[in-house]
PDB file of N, CA and C in Angstrom:
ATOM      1  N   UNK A   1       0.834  -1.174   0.000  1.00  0.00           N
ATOM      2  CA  UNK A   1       0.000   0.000   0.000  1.00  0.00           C
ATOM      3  C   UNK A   1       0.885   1.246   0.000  1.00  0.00           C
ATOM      4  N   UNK A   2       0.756   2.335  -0.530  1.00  0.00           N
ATOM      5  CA  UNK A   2       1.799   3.642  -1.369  1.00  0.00           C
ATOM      6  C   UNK A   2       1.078   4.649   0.117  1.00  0.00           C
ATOM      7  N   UNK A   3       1.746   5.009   0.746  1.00  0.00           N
ATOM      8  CA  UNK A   3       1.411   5.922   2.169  1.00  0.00           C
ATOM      9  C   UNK A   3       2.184   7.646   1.205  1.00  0.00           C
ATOM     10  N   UNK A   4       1.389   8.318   1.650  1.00  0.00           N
ATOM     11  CA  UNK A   4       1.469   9.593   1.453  1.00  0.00           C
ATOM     12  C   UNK A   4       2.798  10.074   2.103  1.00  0.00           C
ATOM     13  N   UNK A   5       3.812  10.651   1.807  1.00  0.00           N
ATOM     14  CA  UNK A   5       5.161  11.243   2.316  1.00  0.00           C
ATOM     15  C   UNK A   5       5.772  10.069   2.666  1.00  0.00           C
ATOM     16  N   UNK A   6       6.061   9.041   2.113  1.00  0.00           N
ATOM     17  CA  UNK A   6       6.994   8.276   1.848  1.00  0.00           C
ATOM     18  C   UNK A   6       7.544   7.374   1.133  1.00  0.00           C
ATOM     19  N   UNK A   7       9.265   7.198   1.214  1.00  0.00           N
ATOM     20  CA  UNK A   7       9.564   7.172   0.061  1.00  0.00           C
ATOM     21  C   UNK A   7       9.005   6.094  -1.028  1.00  0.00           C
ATOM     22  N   UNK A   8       8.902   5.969  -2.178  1.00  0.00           N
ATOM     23  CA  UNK A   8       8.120   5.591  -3.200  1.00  0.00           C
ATOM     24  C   UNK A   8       9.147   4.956  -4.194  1.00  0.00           C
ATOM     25  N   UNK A   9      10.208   5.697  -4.370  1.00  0.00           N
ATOM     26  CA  UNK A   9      10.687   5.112  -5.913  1.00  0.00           C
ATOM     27  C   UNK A   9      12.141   6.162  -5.998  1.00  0.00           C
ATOM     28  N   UNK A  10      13.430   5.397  -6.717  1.00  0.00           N
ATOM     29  CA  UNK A  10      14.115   5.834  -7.120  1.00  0.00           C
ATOM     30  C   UNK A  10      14.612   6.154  -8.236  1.00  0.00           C
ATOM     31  N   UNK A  11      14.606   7.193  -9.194  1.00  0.00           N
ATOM     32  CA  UNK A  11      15.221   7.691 -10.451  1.00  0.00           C
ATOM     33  C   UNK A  11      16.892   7.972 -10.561  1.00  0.00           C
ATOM     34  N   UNK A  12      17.015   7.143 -11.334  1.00  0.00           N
ATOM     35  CA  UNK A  12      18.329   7.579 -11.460  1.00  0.00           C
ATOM     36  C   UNK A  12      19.196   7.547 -12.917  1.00  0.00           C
ATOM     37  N   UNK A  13      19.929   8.652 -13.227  1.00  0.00           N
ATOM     38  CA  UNK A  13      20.692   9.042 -14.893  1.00  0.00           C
ATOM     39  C   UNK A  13      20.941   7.658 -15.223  1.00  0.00           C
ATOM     40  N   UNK A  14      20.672   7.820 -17.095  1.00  0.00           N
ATOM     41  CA  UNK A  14      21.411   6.739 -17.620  1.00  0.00           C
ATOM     42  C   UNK A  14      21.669   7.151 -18.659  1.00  0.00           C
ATOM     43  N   UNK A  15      22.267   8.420 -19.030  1.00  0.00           N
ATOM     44  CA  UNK A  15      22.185   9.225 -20.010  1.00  0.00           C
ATOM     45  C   UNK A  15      23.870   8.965 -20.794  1.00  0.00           C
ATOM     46  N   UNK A  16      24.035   9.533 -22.067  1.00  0.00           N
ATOM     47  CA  UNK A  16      25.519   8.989 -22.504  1.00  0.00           C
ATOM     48  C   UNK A  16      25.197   7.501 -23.173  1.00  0.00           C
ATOM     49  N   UNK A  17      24.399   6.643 -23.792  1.00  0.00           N
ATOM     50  CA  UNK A  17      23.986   6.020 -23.953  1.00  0.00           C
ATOM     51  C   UNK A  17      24.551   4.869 -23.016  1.00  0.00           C
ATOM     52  N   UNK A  18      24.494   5.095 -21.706  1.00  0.00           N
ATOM     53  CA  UNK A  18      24.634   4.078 -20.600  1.00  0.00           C
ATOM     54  C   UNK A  18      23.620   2.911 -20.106  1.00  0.00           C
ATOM     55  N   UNK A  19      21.900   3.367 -20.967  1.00  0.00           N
ATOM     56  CA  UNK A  19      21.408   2.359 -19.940  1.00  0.00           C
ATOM     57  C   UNK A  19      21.349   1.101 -20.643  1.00  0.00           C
ATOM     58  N   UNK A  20      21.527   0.728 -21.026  1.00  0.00           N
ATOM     59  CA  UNK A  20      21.964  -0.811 -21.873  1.00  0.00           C
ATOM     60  C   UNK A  20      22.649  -1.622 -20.962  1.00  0.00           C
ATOM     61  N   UNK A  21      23.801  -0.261 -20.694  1.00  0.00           N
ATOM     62  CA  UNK A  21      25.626  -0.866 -19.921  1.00  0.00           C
ATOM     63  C   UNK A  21      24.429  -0.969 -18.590  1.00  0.00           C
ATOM     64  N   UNK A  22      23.995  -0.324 -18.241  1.00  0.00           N
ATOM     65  CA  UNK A  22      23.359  -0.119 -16.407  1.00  0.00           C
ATOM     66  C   UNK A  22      22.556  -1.551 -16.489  1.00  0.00           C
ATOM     67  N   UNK A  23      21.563  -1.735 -17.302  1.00  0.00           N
ATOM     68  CA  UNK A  23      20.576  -2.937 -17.166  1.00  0.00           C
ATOM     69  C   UNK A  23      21.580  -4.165 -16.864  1.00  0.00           C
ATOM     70  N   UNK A  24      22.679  -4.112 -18.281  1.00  0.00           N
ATOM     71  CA  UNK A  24      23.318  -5.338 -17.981  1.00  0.00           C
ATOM     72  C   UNK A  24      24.246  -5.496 -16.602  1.00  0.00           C
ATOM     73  N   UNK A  25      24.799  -4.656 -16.183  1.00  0.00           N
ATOM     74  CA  UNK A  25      25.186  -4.591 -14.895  1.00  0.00           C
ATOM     75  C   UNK A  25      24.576  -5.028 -13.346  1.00  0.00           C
ATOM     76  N   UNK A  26      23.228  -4.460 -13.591  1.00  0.00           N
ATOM     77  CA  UNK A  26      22.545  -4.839 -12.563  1.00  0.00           C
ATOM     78  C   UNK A  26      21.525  -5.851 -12.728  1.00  0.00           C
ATOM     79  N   UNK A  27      21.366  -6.956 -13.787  1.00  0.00           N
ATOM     80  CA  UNK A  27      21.496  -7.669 -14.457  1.00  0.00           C
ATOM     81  C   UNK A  27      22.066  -8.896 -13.734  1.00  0.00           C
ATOM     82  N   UNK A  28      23.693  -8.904 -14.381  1.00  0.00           N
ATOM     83  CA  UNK A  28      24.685  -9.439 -13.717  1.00  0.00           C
ATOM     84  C   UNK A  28      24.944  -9.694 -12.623  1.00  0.00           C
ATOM     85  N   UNK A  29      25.104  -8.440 -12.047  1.00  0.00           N
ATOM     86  CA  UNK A  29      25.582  -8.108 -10.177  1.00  0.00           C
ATOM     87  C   UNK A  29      24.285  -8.478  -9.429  1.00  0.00           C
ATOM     88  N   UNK A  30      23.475  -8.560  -9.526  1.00  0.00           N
ATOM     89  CA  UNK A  30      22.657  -8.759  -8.733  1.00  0.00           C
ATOM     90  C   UNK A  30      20.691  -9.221  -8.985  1.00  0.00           C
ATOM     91  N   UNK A  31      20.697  -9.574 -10.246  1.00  0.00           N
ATOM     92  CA  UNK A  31      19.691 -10.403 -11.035  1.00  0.00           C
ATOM     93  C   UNK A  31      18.500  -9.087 -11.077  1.00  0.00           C
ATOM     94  N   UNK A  32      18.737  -8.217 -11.417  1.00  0.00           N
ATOM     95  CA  UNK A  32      17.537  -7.185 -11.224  1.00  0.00           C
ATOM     96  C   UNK A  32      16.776  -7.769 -12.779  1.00  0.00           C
ATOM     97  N   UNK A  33      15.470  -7.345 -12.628  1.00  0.00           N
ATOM     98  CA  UNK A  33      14.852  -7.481 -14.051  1.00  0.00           C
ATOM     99  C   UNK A  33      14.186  -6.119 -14.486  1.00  0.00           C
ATOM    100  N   UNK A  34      14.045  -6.240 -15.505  1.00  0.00           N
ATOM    101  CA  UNK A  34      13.385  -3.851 -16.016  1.00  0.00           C
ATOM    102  C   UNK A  34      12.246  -4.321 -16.876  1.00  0.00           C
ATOM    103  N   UNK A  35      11.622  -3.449 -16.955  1.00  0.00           N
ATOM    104  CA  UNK A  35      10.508  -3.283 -17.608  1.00  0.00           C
ATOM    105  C   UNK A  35      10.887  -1.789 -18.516  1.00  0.00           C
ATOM    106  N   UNK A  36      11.028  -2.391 -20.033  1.00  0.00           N
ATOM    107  CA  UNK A  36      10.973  -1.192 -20.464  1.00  0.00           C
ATOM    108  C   UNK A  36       9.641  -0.169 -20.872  1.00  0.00           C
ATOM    109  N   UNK A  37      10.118   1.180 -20.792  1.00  0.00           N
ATOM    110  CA  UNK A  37       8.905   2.414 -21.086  1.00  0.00           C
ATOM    111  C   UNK A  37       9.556   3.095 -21.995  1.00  0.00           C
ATOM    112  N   UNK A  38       9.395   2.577 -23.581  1.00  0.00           N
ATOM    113  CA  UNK A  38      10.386   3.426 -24.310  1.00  0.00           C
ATOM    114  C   UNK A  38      11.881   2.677 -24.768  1.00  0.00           C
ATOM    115  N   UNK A  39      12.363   3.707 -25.301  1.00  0.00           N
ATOM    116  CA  UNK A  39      13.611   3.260 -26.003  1.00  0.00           C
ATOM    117  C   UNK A  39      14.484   4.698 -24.736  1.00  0.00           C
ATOM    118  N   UNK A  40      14.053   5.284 -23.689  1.00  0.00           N
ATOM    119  CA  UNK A  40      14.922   5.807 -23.160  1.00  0.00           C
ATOM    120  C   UNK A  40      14.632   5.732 -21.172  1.00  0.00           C
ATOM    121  N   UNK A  41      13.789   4.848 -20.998  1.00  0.00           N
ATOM    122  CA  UNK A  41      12.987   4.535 -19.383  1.00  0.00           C
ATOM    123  C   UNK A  41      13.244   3.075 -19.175  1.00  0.00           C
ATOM    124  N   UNK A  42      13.718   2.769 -18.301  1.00  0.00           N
ATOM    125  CA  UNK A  42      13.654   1.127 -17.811  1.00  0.00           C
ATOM    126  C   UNK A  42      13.136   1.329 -16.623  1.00  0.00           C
ATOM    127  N   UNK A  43      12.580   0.578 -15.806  1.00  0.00           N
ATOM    128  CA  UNK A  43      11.901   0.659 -14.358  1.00  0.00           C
ATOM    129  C   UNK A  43      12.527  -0.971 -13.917  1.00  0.00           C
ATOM    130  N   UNK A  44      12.498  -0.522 -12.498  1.00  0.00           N
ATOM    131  CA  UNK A  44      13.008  -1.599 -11.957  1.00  0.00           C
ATOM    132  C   UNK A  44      12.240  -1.870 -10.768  1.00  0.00           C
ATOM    133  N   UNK A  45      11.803  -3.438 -10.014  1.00  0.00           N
ATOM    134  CA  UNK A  45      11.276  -3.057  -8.423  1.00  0.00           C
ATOM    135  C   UNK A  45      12.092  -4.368  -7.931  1.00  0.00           C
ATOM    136  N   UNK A  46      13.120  -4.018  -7.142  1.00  0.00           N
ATOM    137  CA  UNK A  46      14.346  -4.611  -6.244  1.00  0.00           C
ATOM    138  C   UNK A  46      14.384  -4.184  -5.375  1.00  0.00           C
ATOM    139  N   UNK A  47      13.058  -4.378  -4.535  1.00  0.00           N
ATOM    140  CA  UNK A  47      12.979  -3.478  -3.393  1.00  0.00           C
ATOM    141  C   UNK A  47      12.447  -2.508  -2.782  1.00  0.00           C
ATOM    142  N   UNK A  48      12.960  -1.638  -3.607  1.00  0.00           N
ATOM    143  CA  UNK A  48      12.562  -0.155  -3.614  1.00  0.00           C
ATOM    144  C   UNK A  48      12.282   0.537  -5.052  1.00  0.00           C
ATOM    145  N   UNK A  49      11.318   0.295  -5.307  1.00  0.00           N
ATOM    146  CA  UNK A  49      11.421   0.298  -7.009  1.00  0.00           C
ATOM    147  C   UNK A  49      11.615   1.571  -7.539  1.00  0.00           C
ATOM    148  N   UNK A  50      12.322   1.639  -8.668  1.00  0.00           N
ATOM    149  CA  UNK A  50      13.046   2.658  -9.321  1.00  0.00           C
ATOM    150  C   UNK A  50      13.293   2.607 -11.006  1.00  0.00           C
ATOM    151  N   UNK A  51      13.993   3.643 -11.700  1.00  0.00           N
ATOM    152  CA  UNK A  51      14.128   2.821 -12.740  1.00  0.00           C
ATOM    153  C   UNK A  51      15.344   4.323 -13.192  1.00  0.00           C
ATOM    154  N   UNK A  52      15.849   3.810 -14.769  1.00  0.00           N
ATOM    155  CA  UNK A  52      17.028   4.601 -14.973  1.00  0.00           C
ATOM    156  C   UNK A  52      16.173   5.480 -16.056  1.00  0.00           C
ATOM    157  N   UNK A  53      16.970   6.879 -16.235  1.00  0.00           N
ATOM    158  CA  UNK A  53      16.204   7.393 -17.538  1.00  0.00           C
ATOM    159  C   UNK A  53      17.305   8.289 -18.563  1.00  0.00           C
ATOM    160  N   UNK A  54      17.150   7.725 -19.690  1.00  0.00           N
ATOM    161  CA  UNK A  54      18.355   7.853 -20.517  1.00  0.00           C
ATOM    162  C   UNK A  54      17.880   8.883 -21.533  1.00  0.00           C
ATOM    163  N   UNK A  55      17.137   9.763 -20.894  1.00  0.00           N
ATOM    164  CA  UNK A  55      16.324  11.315 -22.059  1.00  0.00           C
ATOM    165  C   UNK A  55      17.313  12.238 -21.318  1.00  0.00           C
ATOM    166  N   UNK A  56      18.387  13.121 -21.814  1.00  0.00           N
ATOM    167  CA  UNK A  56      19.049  13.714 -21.130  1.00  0.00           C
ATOM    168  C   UNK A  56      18.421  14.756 -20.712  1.00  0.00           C
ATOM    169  N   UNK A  57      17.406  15.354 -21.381  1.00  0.00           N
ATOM    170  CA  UNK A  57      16.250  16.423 -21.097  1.00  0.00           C
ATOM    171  C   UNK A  57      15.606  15.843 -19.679  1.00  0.00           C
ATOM    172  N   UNK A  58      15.337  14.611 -20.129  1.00  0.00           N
ATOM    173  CA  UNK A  58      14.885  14.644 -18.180  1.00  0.00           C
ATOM    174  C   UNK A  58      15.186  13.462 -17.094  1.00  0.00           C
ATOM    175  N   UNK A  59      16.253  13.697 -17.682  1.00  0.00           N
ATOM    176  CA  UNK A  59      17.650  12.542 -16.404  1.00  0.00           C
ATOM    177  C   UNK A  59      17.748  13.518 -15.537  1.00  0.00           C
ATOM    178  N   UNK A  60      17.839  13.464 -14.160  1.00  0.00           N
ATOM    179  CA  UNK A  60      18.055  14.060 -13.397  1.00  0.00           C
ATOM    180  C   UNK A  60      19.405  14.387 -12.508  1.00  0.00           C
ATOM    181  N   UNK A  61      20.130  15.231 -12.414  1.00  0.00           N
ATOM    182  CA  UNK A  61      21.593  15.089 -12.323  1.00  0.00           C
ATOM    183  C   UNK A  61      22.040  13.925 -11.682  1.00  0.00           C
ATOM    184  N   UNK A  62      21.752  13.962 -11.035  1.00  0.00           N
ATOM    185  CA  UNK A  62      21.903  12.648  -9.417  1.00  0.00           C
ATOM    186  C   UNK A  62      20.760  11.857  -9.316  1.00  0.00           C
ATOM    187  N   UNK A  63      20.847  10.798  -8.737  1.00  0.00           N
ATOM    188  CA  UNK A  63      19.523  10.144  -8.215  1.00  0.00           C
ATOM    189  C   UNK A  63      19.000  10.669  -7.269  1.00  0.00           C
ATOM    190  N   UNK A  64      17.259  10.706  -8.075  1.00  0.00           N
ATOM    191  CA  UNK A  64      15.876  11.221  -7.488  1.00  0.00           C
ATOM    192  C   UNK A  64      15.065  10.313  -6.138  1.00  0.00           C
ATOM    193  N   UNK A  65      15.139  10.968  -4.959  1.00  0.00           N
ATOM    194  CA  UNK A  65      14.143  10.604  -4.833  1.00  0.00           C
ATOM    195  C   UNK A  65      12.968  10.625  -4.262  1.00  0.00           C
ATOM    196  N   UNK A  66      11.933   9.718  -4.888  1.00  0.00           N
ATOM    197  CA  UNK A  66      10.519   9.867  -5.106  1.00  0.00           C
ATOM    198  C   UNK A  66       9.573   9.313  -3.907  1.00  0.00           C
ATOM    199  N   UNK A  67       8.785  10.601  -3.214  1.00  0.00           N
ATOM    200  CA  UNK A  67       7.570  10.604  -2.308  1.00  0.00           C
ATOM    201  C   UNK A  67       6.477  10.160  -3.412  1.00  0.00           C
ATOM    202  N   UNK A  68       5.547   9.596  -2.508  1.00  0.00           N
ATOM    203  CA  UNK A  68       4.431   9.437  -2.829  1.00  0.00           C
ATOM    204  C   UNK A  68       3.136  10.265  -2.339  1.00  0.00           C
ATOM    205  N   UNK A  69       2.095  10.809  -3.113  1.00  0.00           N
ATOM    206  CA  UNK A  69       1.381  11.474  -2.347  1.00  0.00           C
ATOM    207  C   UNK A  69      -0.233  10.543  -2.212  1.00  0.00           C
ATOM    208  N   UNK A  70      -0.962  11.130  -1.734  1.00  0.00           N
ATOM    209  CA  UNK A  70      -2.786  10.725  -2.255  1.00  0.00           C
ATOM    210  C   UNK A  70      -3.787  12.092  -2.616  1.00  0.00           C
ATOM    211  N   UNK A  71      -3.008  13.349  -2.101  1.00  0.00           N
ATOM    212  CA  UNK A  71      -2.649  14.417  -2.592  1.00  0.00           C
ATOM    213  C   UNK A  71      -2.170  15.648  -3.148  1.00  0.00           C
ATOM    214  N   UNK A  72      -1.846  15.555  -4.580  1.00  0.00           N
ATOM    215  CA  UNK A  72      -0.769  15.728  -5.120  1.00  0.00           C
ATOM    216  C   UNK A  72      -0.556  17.733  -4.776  1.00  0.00           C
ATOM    217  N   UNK A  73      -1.626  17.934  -5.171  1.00  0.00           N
ATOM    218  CA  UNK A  73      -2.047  19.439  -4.403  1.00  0.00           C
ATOM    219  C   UNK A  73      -1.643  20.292  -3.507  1.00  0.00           C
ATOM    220  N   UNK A  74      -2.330  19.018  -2.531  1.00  0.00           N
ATOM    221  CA  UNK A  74      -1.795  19.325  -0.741  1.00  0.00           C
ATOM    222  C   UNK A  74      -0.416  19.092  -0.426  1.00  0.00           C
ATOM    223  N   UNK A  75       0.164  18.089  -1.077  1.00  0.00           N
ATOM    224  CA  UNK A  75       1.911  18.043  -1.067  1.00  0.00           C
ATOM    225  C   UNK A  75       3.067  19.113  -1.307  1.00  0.00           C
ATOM    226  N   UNK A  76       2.082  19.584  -2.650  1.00  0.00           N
ATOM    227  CA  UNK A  76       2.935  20.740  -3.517  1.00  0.00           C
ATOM    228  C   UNK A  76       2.775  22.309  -2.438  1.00  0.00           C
ATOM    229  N   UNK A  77       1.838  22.144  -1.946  1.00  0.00           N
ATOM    230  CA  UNK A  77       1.118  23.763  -0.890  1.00  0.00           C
ATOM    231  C   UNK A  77       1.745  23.073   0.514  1.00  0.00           C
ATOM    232  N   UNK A  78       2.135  21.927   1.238  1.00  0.00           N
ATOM    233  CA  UNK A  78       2.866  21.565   2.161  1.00  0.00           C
ATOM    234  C   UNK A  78       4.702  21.955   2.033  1.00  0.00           C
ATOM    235  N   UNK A  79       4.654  21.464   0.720  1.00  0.00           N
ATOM    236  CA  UNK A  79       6.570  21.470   0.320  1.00  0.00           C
ATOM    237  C   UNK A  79       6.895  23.126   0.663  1.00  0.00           C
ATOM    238  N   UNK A  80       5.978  23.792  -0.325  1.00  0.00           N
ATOM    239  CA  UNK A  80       6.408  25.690   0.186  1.00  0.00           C
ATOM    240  C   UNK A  80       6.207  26.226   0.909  1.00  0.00           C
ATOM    241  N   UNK A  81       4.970  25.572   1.861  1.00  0.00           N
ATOM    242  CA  UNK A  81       4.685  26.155   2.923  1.00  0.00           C
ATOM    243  C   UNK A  81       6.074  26.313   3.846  1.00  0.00           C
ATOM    244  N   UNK A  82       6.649  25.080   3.719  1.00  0.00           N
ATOM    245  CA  UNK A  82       7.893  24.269   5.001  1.00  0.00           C
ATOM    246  C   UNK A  82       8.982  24.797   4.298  1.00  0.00           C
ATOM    247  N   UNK A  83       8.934  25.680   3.346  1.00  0.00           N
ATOM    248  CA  UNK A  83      10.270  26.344   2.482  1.00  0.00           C
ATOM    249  C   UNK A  83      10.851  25.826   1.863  1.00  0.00           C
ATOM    250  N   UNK A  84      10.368  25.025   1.355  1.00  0.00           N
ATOM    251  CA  UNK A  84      10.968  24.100  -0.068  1.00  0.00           C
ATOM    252  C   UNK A  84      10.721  24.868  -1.437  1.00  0.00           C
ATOM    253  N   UNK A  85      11.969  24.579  -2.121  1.00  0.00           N
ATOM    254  CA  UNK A  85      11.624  25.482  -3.596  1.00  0.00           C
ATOM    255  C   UNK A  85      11.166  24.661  -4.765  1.00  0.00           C
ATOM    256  N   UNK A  86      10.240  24.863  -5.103  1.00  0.00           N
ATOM    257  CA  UNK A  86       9.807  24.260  -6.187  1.00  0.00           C
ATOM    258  C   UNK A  86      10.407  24.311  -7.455  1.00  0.00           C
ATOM    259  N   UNK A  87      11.130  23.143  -8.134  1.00  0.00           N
ATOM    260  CA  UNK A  87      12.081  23.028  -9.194  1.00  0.00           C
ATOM    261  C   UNK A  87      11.354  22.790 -10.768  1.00  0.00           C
ATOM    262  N   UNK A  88      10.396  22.599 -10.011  1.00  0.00           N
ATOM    263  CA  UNK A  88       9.421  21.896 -11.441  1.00  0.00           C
ATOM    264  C   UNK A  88       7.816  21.586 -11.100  1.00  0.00           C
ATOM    265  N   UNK A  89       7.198  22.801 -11.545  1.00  0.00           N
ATOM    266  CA  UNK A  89       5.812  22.405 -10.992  1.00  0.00           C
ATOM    267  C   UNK A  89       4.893  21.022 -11.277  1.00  0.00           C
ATOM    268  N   UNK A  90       3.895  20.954 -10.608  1.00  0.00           N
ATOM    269  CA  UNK A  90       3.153  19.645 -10.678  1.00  0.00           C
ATOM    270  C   UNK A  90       2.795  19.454 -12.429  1.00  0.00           C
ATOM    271  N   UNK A  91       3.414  18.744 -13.308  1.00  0.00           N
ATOM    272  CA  UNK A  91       3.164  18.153 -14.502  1.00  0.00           C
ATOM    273  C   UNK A  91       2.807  16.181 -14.957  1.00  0.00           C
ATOM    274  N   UNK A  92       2.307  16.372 -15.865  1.00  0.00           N
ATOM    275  CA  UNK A  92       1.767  15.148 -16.395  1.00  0.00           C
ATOM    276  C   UNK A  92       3.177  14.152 -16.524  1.00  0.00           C
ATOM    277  N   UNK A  93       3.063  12.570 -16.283  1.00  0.00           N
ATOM    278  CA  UNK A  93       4.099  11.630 -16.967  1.00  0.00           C
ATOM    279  C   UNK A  93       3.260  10.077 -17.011  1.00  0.00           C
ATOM    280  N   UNK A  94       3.804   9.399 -17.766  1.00  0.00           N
ATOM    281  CA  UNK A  94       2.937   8.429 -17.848  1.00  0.00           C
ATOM    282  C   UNK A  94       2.884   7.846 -16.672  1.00  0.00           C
ATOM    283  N   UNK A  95       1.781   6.981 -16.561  1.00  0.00           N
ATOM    284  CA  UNK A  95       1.695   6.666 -14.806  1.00  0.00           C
ATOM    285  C   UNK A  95       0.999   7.964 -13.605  1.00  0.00           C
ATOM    286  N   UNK A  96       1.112   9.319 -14.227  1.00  0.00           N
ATOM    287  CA  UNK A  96       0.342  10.061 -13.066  1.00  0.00           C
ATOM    288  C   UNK A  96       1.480  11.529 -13.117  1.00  0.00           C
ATOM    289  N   UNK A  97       1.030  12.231 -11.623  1.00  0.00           N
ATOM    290  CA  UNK A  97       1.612  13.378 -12.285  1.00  0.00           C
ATOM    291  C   UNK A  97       2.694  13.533 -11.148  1.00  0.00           C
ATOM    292  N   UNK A  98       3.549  14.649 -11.539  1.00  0.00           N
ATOM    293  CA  UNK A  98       4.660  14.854 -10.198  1.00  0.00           C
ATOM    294  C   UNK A  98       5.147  16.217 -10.409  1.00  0.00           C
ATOM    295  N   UNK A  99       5.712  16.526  -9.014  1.00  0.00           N
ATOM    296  CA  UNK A  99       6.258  17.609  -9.294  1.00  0.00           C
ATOM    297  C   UNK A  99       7.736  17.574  -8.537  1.00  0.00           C
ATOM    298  N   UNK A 100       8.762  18.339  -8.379  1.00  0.00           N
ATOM    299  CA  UNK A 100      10.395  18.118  -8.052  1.00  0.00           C
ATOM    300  C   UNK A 100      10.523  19.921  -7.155  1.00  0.00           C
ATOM    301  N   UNK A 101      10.978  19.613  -6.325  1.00  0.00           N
ATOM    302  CA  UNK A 101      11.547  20.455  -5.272  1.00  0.00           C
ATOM    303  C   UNK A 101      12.915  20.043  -4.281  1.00  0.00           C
ATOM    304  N   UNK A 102      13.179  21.146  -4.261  1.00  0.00           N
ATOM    305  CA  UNK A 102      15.136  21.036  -3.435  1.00  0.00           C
ATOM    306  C   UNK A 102      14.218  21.613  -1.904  1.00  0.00           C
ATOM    307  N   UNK A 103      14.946  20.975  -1.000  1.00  0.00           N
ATOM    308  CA  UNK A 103      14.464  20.743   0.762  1.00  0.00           C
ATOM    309  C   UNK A 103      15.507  21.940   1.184  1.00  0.00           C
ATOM    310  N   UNK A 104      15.774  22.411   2.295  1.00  0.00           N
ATOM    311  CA  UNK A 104      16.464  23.650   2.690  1.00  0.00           C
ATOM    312  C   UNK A 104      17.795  23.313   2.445  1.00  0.00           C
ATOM    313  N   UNK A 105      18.540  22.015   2.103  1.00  0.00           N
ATOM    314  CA  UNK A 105      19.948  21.544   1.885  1.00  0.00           C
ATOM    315  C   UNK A 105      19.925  21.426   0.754  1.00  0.00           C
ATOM    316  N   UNK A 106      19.155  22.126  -0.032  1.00  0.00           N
ATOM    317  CA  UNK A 106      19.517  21.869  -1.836  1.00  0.00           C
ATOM    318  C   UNK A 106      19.516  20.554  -2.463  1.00  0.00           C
ATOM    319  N   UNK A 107      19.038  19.699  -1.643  1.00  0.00           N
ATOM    320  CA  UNK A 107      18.828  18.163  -2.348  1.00  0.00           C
ATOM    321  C   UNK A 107      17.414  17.858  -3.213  1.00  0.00           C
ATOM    322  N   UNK A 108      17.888  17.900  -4.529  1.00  0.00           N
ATOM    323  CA  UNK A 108      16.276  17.499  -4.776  1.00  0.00           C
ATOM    324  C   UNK A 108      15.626  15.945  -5.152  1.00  0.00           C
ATOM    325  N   UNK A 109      14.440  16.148  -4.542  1.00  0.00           N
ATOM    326  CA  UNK A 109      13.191  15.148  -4.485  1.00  0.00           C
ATOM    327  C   UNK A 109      12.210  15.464  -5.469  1.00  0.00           C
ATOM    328  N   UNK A 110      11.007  14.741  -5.546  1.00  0.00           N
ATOM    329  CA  UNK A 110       9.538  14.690  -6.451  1.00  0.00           C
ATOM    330  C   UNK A 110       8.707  14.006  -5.729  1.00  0.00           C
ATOM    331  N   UNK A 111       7.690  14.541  -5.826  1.00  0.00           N
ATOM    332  CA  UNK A 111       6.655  13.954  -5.118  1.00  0.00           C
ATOM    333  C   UNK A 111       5.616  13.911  -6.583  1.00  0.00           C
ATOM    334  N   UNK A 112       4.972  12.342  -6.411  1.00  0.00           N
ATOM    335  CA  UNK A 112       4.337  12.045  -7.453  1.00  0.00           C
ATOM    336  C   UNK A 112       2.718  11.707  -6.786  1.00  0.00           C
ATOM    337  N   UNK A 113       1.578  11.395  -7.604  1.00  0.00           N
ATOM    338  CA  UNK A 113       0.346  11.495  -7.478  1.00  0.00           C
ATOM    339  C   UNK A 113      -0.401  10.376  -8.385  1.00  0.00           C
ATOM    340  N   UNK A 114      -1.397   9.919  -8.219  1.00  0.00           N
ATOM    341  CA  UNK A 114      -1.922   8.952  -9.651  1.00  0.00           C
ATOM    342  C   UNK A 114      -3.064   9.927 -10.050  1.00  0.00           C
TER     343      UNK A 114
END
């Protein structure tokens, strides 16, 4: 069951035409299996499910990571309230919508919605 403000999912670069090299790696090292979305999204659930994204437009510098909400709204008006800067307002992706904000230490997260 997906609980509101916690963590949900990890994104992480596979940009440079790396995610081929990444699948087979984690693959190898440790039997992960992906589901592809595209010729540039693999998703993975090993756990903590996540997946790599090889669109350099929206790879994210570092690995993301992803809250879950049940309101995507109330999350986005919670994050600024508590002084979080909003990096990327609440937009559409397949699967539901999200939006990306840096916490008072400049680390950024997304909080996503169905």
């Amino acid at each position: 069951m997906k609980l509101s403000g916690k963590l949900d999912y990890l994104e992480m670069p596979a940009t440079g035409g790396m995610l081929d090299r990444l699948k087979a790696f984690y693959s190898t090292a440790f039997a992960w299996s992906f589901t592809d979305y595209g010729p540039t999204y693999s998703a993975f659930a090993e756990g903590l499910d996540g997946g790599f994204q090889a669109d350099a437009s929206e790879a994210p510098a570092k690995p993301l990571p992803v809250l879950y909400s049940q309101n995507l709204e109330d999350a986005f008006a919670a994050v600024e309230s508590a002084g979080g800067a909003i990096i990327r307002p609440i937009y559409p992706f397949p699967g539901g919508r999200r939006f990306h904000f840096a916490d008072p230490a400049g680390n950024e997260l997304a909080v996503w919605g169905e």
